[in-house]
Protein backbone atom coordinates (compact mmCIF):
# COMPACT_ATOMS: atom_id res chain seq x y z
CA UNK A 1 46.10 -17.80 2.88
CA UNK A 2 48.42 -18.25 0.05
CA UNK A 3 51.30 -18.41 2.29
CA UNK A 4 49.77 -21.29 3.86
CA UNK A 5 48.99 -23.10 0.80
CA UNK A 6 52.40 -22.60 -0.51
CA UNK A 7 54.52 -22.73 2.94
CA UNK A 8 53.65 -26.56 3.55
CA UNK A 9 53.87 -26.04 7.25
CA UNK A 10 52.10 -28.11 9.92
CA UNK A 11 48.92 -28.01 9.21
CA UNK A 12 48.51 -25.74 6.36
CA UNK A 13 45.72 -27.83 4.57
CA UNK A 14 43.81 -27.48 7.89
CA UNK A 15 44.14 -23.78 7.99
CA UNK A 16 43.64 -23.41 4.03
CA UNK A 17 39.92 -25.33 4.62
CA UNK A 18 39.25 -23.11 7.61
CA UNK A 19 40.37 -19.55 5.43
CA UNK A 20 37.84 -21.34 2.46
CA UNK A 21 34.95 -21.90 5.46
CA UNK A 22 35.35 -18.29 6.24
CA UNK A 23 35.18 -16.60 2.86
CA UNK A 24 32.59 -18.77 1.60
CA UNK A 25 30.56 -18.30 5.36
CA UNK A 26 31.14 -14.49 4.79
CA UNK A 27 30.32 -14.31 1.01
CA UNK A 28 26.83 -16.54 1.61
CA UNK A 29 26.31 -13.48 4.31
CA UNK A 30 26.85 -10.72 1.90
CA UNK A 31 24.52 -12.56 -0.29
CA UNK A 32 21.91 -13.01 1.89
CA UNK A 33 21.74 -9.46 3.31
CA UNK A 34 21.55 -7.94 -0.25
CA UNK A 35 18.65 -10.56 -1.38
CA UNK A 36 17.13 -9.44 2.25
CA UNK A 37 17.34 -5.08 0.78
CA UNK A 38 15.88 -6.22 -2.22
CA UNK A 39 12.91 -7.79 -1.00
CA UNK A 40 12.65 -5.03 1.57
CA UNK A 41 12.62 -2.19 -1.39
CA UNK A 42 10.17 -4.39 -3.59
CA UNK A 43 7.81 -4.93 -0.66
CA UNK A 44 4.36 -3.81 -0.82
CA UNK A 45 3.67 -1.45 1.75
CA UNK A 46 -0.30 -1.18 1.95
CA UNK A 47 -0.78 0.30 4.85
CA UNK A 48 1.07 2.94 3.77
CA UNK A 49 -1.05 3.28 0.61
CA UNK A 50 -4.16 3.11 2.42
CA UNK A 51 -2.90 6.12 4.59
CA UNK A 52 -2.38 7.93 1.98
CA UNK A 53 -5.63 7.14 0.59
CA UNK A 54 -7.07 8.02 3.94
CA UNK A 55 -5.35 11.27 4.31
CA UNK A 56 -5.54 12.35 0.29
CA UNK A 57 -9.19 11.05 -0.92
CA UNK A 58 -10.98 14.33 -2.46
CA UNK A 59 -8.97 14.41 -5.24
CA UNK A 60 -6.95 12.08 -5.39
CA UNK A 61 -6.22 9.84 -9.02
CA UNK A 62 -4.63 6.38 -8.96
CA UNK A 63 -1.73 7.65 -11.51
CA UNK A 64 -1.13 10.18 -8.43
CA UNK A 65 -0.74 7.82 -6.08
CA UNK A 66 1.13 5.42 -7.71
CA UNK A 67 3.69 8.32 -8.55
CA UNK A 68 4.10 8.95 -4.89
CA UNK A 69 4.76 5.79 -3.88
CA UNK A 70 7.17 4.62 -6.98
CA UNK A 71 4.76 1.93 -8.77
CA UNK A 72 3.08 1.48 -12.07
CA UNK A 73 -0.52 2.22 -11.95
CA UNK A 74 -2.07 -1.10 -12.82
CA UNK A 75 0.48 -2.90 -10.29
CA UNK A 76 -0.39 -0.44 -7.52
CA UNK A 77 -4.05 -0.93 -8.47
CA UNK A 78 -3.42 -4.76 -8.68
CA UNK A 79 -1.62 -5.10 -5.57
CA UNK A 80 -4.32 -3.33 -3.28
CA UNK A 81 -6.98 -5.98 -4.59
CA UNK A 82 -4.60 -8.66 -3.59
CA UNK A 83 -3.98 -7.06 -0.28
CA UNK A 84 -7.60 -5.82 0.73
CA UNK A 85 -9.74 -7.20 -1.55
CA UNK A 86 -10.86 -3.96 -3.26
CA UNK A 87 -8.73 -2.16 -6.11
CA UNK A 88 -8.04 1.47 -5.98
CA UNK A 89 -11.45 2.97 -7.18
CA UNK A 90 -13.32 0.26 -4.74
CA UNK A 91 -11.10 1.60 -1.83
CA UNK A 92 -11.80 4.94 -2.60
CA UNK A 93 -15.05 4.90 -2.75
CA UNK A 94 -15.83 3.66 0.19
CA UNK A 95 -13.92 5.81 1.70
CA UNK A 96 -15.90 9.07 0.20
CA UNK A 97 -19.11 7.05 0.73
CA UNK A 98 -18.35 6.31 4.88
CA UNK A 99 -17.54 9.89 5.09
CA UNK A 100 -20.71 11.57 3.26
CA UNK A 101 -22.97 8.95 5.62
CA UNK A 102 -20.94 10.26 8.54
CA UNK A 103 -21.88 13.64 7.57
CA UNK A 104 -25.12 12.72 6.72
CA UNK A 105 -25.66 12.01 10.31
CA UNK A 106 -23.55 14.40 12.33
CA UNK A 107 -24.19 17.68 10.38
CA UNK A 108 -26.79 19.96 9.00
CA UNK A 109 -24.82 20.64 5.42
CA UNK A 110 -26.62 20.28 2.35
CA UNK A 111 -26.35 16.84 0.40
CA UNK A 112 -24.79 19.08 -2.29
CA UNK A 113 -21.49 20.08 0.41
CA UNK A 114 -21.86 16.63 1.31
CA UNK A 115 -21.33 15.39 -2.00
CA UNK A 116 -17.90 17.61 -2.29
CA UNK A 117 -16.95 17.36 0.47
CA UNK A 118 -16.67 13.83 0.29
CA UNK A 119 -14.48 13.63 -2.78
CA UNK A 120 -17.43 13.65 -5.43
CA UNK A 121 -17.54 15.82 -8.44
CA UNK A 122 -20.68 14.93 -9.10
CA UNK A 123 -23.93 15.21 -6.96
CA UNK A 124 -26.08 12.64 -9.34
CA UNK A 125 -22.99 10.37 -9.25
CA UNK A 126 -22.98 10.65 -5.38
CA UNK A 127 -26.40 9.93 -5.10
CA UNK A 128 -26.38 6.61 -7.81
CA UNK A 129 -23.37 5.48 -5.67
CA UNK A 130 -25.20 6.05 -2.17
CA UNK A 131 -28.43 4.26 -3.39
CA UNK A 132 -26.78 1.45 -4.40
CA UNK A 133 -24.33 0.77 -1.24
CA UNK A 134 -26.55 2.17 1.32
CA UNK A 135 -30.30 1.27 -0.26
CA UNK A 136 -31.43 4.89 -0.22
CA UNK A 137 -31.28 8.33 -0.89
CA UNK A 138 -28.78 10.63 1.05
CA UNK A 139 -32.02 12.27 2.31
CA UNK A 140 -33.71 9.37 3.23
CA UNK A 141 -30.36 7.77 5.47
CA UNK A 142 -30.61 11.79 7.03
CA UNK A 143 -33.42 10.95 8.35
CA UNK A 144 -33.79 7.48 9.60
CA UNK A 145 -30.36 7.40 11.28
CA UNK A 146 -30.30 10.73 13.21
């Protein structure tokens, strides 16, 4: 390109605009596909997170999660109510609670089993947080939905 700009042959400012077109065409295309990774790596992926949550809800702590997926715990937590609605301990719970009335219905293990096996540590917390989503005892769905 210098050549050209230097040579003063035919046509050499012609060729110098075209060479300028190019790199500026090619640099605005590097640009664009490094803005396009960044957005890609800073992209919430929830329905990842919710499969996680699916797959991981007995024990699982938001500070866990959010170390698995490479986020700060009040973002991840702040990002899943933007995206569903719900925040972490919302989603959670609902998740432990669809499962314990599943098992409710479809087995013969004590409310107590139920109650772990659902992600709760605590049986009187399992049954406050079943009373108030589902209107009743644990005992009481048992036996009007089987």
């Amino acid at each position: 390109m210098l050549a050209e700009y230097w040579g003063y042959g035919h046509h050499s400012e012609q060729f110098v605009a075209h060479y300028l077109q190019l790199i500026l065409m090619e640099s605005l295309r590097v640009y664009e596909d490094k803005q396009r990774k960044i957005l890609n790596r800073y992209k919430f992926k929830y329905t990842e997170v919710l499969d996680y949550i699916d797959s991981h809800y007995q024990q699982l702590k938001l500070a866990e999660l959010a170390n698995v997926f490479g986020y700060n715990s009040n973002y991840l937590s702040n990002m899943l109510k933007k995206y569903t609605g719900k925040n972490f301990q919302e989603i959670l719970l609902e998740k432990r609670l669809l499962l314990a009335s599943d098992l409710l219905i479809h087995s013969d293990h004590t409310i107590d089993h139920i109650a772990e096996e659902s992600g709760f540590n605590s049986v009187n917390y399992f049954f406050k947080q079943f009373k108030k989503r589902y209107h009743c005892t644990p005992n009481q769905y048992r036996k009007q939905n089987r």
